[in-house]
PDB file of N, CA and C in Angstrom:
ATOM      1  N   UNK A   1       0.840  -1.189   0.000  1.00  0.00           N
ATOM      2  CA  UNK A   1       0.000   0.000   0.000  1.00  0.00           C
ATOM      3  C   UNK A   1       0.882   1.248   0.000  1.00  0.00           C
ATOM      4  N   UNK A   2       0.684   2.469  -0.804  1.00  0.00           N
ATOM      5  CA  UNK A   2       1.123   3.163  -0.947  1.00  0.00           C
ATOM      6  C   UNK A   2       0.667   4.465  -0.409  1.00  0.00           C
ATOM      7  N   UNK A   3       1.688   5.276   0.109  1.00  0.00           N
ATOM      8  CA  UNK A   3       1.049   6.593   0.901  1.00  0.00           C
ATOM      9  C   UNK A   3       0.358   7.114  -0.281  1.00  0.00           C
ATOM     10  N   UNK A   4      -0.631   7.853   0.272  1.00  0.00           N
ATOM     11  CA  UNK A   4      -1.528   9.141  -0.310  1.00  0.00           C
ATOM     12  C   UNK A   4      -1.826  10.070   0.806  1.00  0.00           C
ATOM     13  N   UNK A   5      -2.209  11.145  -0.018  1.00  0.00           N
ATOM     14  CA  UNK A   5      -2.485  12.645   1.250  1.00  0.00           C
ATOM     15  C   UNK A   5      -4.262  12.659   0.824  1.00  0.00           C
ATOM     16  N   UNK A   6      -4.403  13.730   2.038  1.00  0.00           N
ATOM     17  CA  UNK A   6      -5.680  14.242   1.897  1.00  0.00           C
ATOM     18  C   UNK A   6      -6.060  15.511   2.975  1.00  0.00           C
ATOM     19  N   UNK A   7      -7.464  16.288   2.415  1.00  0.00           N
ATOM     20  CA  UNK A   7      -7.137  17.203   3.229  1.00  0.00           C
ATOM     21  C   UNK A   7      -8.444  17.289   4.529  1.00  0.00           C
ATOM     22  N   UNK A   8      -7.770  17.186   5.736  1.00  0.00           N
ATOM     23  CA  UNK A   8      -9.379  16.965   6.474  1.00  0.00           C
ATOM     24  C   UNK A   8     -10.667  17.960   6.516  1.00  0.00           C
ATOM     25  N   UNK A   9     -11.640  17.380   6.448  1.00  0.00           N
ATOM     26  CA  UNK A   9     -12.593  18.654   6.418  1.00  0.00           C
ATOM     27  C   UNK A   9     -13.470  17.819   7.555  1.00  0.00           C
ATOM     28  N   UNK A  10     -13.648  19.373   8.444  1.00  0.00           N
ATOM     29  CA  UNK A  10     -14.767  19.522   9.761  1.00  0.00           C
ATOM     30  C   UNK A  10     -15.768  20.390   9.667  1.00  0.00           C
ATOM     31  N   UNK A  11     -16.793  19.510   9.741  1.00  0.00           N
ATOM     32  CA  UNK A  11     -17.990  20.919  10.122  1.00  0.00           C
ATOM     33  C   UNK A  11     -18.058  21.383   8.557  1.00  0.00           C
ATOM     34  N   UNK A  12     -17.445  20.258   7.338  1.00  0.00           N
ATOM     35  CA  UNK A  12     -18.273  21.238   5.970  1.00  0.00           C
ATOM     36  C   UNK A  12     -17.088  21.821   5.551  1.00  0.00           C
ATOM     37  N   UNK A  13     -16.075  22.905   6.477  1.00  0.00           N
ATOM     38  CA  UNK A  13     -14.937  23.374   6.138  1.00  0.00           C
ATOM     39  C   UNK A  13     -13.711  22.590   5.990  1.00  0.00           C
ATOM     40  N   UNK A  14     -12.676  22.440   4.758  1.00  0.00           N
ATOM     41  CA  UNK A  14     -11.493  22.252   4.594  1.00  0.00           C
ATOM     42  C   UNK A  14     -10.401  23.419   5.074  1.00  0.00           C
ATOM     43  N   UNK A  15     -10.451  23.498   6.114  1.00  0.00           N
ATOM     44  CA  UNK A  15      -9.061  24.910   6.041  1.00  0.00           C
ATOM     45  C   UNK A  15      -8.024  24.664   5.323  1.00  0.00           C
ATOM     46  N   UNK A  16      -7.633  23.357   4.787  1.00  0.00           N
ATOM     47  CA  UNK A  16      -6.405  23.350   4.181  1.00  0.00           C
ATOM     48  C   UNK A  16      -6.259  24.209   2.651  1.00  0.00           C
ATOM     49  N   UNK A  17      -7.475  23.764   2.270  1.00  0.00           N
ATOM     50  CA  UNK A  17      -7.997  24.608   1.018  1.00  0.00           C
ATOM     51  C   UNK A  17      -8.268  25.761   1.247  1.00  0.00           C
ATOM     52  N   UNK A  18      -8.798  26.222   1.998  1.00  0.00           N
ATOM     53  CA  UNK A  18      -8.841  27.941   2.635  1.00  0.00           C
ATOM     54  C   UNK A  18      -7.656  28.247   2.670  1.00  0.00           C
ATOM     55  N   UNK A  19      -6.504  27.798   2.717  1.00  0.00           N
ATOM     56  CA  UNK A  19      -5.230  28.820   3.023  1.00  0.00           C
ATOM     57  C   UNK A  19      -4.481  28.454   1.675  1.00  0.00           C
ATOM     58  N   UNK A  20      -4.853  27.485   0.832  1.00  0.00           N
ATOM     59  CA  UNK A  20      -4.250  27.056  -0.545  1.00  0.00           C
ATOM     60  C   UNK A  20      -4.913  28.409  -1.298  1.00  0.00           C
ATOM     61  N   UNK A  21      -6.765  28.291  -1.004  1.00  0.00           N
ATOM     62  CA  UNK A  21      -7.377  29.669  -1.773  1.00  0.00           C
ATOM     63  C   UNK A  21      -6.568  31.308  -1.808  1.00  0.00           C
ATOM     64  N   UNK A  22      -5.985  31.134  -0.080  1.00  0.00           N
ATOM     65  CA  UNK A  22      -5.610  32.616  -0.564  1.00  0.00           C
ATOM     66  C   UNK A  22      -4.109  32.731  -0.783  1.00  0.00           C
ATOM     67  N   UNK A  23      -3.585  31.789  -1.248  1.00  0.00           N
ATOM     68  CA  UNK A  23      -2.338  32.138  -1.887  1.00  0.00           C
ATOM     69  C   UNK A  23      -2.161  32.585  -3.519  1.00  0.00           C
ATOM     70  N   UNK A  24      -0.983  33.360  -4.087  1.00  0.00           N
ATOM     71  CA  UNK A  24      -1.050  33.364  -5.796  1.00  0.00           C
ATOM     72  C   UNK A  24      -1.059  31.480  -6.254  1.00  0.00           C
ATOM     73  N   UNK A  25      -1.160  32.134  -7.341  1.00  0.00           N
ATOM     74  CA  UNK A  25      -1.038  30.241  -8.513  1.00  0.00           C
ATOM     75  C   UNK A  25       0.326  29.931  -8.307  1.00  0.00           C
ATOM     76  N   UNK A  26       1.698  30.348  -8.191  1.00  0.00           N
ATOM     77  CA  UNK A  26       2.825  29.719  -8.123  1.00  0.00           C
ATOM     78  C   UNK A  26       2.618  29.452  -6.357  1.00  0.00           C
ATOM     79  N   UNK A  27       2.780  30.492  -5.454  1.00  0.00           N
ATOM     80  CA  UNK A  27       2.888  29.625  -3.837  1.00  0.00           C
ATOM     81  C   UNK A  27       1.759  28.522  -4.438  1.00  0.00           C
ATOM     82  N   UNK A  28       0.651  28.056  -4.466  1.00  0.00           N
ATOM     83  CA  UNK A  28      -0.030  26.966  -4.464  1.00  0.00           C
ATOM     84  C   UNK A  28       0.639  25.956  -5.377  1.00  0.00           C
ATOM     85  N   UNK A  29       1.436  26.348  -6.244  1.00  0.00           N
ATOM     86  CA  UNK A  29       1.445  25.206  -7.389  1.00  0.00           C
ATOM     87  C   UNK A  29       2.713  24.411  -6.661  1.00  0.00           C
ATOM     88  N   UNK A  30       3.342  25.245  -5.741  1.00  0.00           N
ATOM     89  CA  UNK A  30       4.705  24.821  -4.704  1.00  0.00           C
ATOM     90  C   UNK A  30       4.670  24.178  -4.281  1.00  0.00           C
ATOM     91  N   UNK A  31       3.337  24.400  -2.947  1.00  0.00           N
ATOM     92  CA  UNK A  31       3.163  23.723  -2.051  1.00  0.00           C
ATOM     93  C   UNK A  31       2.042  22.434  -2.364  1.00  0.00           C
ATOM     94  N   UNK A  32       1.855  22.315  -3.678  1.00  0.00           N
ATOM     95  CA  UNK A  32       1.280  21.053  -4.157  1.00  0.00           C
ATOM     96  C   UNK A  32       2.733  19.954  -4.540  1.00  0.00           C
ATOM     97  N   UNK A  33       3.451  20.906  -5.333  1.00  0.00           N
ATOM     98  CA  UNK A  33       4.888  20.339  -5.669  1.00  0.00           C
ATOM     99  C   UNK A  33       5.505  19.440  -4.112  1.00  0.00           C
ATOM    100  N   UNK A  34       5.664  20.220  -3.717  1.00  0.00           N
ATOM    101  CA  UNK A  34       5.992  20.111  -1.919  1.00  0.00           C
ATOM    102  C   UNK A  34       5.484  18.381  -1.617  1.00  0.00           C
ATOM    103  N   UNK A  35       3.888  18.572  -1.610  1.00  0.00           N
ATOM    104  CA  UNK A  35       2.962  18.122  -1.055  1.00  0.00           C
ATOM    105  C   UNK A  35       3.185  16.766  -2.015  1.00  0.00           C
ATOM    106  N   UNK A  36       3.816  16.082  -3.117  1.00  0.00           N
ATOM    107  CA  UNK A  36       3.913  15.373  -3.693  1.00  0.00           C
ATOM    108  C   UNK A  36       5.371  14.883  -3.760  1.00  0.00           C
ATOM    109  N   UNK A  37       5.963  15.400  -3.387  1.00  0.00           N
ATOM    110  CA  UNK A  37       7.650  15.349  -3.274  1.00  0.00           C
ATOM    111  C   UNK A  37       7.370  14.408  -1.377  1.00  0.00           C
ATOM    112  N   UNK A  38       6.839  15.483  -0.642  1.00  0.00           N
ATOM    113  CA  UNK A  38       6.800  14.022   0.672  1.00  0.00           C
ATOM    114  C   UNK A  38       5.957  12.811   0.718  1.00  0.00           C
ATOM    115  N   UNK A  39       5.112  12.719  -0.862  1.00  0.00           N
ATOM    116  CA  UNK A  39       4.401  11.762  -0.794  1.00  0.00           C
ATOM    117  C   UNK A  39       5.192  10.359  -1.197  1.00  0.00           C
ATOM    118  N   UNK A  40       6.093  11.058  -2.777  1.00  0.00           N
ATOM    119  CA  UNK A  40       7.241  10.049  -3.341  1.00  0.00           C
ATOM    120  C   UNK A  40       8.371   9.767  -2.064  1.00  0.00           C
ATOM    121  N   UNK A  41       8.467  10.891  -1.280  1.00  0.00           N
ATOM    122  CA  UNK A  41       9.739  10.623  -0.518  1.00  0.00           C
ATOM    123  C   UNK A  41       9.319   9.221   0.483  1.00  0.00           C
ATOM    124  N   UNK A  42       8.336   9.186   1.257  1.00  0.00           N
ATOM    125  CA  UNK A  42       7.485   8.163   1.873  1.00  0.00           C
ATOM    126  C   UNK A  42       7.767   7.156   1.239  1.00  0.00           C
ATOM    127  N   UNK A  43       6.834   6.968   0.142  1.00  0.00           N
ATOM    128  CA  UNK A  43       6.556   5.833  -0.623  1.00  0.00           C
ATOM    129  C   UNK A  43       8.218   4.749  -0.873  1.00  0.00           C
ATOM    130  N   UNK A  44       9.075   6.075  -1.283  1.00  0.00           N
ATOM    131  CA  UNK A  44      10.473   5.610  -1.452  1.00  0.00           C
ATOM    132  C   UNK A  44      11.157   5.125  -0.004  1.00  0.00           C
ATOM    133  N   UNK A  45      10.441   4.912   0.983  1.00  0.00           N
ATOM    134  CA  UNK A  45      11.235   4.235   2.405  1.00  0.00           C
ATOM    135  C   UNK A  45      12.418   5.465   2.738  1.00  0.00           C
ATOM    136  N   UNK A  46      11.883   6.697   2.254  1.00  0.00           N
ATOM    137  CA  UNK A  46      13.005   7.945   2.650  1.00  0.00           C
ATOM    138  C   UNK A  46      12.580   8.776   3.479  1.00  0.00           C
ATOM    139  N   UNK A  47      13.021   9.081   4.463  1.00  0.00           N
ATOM    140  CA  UNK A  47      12.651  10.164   5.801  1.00  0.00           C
ATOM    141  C   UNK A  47      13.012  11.409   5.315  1.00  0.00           C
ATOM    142  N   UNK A  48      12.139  12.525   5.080  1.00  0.00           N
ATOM    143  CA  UNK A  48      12.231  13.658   4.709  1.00  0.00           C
ATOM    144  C   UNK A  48      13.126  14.164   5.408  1.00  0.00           C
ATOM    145  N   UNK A  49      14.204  15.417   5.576  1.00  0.00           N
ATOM    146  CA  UNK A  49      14.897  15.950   5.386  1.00  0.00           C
ATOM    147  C   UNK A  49      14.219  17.273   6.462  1.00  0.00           C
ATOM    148  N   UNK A  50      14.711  17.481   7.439  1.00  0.00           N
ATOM    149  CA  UNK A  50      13.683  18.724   8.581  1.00  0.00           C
ATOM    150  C   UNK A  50      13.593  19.847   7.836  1.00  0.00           C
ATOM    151  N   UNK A  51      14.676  20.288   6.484  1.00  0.00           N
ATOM    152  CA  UNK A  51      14.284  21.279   5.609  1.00  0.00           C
ATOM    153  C   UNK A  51      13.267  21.152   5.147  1.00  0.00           C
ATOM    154  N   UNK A  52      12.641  20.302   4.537  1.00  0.00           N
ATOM    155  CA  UNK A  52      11.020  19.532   3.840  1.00  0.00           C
ATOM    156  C   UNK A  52      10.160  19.376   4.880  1.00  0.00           C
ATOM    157  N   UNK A  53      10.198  19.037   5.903  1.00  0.00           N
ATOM    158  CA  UNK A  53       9.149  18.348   7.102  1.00  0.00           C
ATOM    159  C   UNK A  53       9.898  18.228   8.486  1.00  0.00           C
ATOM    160  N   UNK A  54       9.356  18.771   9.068  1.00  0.00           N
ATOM    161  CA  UNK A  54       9.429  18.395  10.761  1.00  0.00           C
ATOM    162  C   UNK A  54       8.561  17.939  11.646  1.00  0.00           C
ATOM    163  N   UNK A  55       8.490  17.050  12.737  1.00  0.00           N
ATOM    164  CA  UNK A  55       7.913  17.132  13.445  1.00  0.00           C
ATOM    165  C   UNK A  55       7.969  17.501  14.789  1.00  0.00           C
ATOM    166  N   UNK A  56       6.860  18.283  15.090  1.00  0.00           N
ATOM    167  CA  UNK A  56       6.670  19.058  16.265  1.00  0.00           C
ATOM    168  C   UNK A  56       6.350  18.577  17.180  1.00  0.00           C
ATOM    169  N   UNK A  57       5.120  18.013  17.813  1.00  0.00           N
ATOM    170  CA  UNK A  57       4.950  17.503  18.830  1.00  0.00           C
ATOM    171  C   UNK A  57       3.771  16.711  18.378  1.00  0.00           C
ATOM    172  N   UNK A  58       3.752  15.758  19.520  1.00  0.00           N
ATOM    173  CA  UNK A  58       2.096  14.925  19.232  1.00  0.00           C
ATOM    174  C   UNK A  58       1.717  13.963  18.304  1.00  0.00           C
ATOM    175  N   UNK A  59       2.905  13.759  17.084  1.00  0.00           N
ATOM    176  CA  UNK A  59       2.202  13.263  16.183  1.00  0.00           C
ATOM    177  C   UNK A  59       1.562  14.544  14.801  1.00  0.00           C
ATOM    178  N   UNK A  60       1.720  15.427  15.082  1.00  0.00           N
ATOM    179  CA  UNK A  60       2.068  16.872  14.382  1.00  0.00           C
ATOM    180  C   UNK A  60       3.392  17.044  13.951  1.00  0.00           C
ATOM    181  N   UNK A  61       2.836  17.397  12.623  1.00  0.00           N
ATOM    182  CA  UNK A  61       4.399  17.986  11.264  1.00  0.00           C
ATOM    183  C   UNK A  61       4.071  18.677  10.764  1.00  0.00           C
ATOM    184  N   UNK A  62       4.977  19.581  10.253  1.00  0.00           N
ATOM    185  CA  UNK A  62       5.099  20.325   9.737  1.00  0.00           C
ATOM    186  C   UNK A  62       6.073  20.790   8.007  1.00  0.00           C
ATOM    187  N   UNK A  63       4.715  20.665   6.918  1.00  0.00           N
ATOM    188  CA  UNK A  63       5.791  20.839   5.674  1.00  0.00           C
ATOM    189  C   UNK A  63       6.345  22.548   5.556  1.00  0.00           C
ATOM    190  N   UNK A  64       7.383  22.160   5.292  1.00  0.00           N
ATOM    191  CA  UNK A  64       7.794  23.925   5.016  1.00  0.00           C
ATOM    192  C   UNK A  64       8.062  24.302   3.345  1.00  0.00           C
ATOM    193  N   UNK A  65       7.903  25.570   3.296  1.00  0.00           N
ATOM    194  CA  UNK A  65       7.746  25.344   1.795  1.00  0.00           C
ATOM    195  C   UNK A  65       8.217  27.109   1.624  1.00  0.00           C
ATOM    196  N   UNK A  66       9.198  27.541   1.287  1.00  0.00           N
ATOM    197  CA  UNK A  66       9.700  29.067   0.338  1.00  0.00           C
ATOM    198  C   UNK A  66       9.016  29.683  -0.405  1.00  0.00           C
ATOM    199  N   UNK A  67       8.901  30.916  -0.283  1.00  0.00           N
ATOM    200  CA  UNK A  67       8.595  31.834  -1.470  1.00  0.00           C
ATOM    201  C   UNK A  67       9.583  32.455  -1.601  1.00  0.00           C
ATOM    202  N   UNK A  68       9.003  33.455  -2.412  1.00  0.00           N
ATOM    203  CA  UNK A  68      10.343  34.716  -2.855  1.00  0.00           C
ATOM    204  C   UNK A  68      10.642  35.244  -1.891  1.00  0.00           C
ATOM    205  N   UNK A  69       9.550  36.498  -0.683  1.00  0.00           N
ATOM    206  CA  UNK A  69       9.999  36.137   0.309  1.00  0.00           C
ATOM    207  C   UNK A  69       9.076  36.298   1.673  1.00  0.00           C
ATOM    208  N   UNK A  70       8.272  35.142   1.413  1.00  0.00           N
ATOM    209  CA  UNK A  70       7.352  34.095   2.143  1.00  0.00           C
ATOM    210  C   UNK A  70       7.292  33.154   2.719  1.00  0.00           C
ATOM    211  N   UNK A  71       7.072  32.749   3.841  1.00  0.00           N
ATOM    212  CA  UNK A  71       7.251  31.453   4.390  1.00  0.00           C
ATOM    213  C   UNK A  71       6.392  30.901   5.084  1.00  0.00           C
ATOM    214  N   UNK A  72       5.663  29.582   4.557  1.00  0.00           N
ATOM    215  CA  UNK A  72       4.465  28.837   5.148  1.00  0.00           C
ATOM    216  C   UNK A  72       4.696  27.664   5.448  1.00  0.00           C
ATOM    217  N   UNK A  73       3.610  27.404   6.646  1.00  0.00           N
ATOM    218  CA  UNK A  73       4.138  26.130   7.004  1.00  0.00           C
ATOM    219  C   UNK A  73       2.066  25.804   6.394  1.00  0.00           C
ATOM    220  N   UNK A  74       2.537  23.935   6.176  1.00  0.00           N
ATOM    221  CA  UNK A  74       1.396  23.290   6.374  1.00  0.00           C
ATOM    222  C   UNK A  74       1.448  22.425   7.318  1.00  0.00           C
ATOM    223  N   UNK A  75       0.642  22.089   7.955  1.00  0.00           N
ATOM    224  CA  UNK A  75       0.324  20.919   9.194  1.00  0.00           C
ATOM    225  C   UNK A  75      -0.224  19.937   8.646  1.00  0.00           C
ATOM    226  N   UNK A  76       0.375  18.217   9.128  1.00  0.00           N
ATOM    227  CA  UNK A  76      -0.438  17.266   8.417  1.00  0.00           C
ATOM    228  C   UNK A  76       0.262  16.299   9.626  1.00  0.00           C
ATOM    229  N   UNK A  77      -0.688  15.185  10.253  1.00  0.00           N
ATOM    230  CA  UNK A  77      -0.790  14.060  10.464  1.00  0.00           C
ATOM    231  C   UNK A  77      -0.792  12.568   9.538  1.00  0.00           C
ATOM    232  N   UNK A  78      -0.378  11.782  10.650  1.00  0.00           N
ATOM    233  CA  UNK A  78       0.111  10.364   9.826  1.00  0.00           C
ATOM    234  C   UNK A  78      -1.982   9.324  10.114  1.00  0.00           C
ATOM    235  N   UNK A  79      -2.197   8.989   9.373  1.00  0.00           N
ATOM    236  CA  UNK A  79      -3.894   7.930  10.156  1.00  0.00           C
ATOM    237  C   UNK A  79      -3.412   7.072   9.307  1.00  0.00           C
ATOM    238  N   UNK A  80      -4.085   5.861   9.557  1.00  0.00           N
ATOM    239  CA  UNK A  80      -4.240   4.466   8.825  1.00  0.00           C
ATOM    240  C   UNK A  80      -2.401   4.185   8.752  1.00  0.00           C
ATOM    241  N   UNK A  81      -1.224   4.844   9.172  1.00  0.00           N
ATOM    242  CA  UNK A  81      -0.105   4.633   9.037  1.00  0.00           C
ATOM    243  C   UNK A  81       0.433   5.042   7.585  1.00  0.00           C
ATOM    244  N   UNK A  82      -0.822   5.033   6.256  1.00  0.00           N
ATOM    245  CA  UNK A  82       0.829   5.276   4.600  1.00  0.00           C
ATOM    246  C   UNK A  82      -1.277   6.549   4.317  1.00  0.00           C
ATOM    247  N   UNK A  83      -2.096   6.970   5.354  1.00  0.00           N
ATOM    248  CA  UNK A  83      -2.464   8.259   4.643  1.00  0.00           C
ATOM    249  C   UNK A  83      -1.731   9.534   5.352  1.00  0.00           C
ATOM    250  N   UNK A  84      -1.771  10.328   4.553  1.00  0.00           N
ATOM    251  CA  UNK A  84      -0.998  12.158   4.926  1.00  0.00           C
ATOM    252  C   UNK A  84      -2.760  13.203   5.200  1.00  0.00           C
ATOM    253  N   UNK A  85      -2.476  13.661   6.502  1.00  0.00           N
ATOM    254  CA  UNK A  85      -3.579  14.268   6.520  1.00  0.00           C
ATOM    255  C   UNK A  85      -3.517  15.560   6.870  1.00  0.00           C
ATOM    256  N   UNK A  86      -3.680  16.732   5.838  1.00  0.00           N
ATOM    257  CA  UNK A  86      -3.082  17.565   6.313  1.00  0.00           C
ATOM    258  C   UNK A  86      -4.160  18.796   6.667  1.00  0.00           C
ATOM    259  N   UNK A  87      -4.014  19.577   7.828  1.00  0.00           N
ATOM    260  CA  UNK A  87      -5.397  20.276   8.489  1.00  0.00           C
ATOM    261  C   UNK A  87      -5.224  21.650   8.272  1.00  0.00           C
ATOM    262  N   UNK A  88      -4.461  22.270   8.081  1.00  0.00           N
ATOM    263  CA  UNK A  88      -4.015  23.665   7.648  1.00  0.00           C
ATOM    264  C   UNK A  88      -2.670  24.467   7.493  1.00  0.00           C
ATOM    265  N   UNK A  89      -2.800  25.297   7.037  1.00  0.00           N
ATOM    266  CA  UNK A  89      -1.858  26.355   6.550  1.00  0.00           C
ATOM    267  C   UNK A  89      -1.606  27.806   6.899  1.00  0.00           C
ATOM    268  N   UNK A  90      -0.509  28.418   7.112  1.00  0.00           N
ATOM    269  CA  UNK A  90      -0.435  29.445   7.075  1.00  0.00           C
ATOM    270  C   UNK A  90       0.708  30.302   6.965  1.00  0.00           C
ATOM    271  N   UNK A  91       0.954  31.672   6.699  1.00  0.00           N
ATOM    272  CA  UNK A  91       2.467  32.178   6.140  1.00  0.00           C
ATOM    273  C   UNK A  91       2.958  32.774   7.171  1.00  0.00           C
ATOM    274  N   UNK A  92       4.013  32.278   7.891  1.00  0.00           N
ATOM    275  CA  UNK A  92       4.859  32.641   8.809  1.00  0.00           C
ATOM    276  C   UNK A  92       5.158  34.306   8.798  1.00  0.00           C
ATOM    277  N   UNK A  93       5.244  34.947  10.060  1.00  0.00           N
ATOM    278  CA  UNK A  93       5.498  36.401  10.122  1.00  0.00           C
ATOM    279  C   UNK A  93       6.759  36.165  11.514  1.00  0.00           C
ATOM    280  N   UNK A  94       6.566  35.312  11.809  1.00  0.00           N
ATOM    281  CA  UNK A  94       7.941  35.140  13.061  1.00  0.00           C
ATOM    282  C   UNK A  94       9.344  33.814  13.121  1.00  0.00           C
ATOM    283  N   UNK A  95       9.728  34.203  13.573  1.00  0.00           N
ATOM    284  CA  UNK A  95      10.569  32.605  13.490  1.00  0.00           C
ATOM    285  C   UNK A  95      10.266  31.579  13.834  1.00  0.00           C
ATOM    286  N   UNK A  96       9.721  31.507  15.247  1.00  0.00           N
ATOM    287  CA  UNK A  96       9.078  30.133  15.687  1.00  0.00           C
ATOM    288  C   UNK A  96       7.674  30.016  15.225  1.00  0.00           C
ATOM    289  N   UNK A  97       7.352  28.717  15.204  1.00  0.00           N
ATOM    290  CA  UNK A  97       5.988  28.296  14.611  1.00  0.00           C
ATOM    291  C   UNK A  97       5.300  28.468  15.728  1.00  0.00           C
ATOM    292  N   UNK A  98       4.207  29.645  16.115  1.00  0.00           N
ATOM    293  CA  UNK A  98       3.218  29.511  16.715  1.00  0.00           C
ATOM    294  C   UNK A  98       2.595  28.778  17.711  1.00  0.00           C
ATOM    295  N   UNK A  99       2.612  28.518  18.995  1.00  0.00           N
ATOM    296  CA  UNK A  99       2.008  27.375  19.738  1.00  0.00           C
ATOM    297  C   UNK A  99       0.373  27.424  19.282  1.00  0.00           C
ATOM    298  N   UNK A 100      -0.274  28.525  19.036  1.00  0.00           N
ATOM    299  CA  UNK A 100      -1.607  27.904  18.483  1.00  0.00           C
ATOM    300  C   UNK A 100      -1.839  27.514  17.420  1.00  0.00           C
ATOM    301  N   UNK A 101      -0.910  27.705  16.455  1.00  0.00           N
ATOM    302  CA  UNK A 101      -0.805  27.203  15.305  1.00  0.00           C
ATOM    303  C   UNK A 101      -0.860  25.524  15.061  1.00  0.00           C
ATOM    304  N   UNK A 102       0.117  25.336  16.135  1.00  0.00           N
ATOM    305  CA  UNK A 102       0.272  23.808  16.281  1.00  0.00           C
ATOM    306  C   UNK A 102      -1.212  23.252  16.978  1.00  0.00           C
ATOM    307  N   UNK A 103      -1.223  23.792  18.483  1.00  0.00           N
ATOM    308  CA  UNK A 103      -2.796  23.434  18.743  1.00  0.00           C
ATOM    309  C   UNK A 103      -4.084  22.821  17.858  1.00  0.00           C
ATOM    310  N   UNK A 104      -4.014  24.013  16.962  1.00  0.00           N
ATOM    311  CA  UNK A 104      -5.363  24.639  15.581  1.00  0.00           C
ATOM    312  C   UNK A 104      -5.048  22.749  15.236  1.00  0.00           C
ATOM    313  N   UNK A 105      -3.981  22.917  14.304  1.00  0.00           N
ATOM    314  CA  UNK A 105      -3.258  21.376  13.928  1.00  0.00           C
ATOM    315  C   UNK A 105      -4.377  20.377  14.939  1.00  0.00           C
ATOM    316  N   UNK A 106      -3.895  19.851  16.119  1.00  0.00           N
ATOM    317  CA  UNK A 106      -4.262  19.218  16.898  1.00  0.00           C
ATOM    318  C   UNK A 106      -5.728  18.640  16.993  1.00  0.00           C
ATOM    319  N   UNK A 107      -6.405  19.828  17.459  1.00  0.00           N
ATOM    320  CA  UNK A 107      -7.958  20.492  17.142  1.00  0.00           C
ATOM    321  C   UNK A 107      -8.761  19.878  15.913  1.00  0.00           C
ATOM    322  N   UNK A 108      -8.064  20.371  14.873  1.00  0.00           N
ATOM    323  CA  UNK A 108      -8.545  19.995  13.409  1.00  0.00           C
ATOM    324  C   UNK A 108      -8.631  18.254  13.517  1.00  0.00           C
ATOM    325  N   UNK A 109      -7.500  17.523  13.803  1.00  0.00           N
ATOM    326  CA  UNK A 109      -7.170  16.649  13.880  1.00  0.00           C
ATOM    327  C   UNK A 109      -8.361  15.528  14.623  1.00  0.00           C
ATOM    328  N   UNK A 110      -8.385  15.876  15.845  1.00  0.00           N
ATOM    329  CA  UNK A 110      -9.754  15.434  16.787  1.00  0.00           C
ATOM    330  C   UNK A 110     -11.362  15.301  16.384  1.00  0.00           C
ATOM    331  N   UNK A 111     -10.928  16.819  15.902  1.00  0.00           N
ATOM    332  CA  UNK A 111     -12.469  17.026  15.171  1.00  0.00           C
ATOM    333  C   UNK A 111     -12.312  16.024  14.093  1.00  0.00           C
ATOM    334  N   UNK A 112     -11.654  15.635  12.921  1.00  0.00           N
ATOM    335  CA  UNK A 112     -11.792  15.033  12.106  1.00  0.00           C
ATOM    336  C   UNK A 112     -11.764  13.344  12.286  1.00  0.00           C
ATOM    337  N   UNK A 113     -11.122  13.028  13.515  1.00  0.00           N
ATOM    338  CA  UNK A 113     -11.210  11.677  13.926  1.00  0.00           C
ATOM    339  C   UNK A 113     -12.260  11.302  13.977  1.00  0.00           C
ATOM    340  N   UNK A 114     -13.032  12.231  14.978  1.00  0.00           N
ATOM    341  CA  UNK A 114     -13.722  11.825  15.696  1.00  0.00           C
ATOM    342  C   UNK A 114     -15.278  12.088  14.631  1.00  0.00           C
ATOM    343  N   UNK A 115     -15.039  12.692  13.468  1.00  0.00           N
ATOM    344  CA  UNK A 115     -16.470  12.781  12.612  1.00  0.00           C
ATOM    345  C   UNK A 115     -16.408  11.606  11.350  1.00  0.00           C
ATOM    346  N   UNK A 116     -15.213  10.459  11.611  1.00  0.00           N
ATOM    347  CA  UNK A 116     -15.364   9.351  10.354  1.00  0.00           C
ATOM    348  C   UNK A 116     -16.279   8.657  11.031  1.00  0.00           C
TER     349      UNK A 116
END
């Protein structure tokens, strides 16, 4: 079985797509690029690289992804062990990633468990 991603939706809303919506067509076409590069990297028995993905706490990661000069992280969880589930996005204004940011992550996460 081979990894695949997806994006959780609670309550009707996808936030992951809400923060894909308000980016230009190249940041989105990136962080799809991105978003398919840790899917092959997986699949290939290869541990991403903390430049590509980190994880934070909990069972929470984080993809990172460049602009010109922009910087977003997406949040995504591991379920079923080879799906990518990723709960939202947003463009960094500080150095450290946000503790509610990660939370939101968390949150999303619960809610979506807990509505299959």
């Amino acid at each position: 079985m081979k990894f695949t991603y997806d994006f959780a939706e609670v309550n009707g809303k996808v936030a992951m797509l809400d923060f894909l919506d308000s980016l230009s067509i190249k940041e989105r076409a990136k962080i799809f690029a991105y978003i398919e590069k840790l899917v092959e990297l997986k699949n290939s028995g290869i541990q991403p690289k903390e430049k590509l993905s980190k994880h934070l706490e909990d069972g929470i990661f984080e993809l990172r992804v460049s602009f010109e000069n922009r910087i977003s992280r997406s949040f995504y969880f591991y379920e079923a062990e080879k799906q990518i589930i990723f709960t939202h996005g947003f463009v960094k204004k500080e150095q450290k990633t946000p503790k509610n940011e990660i939370e939101k992550a968390k949150s999303i996460r619960e809610l979506w468990r807990g509505a299959k």
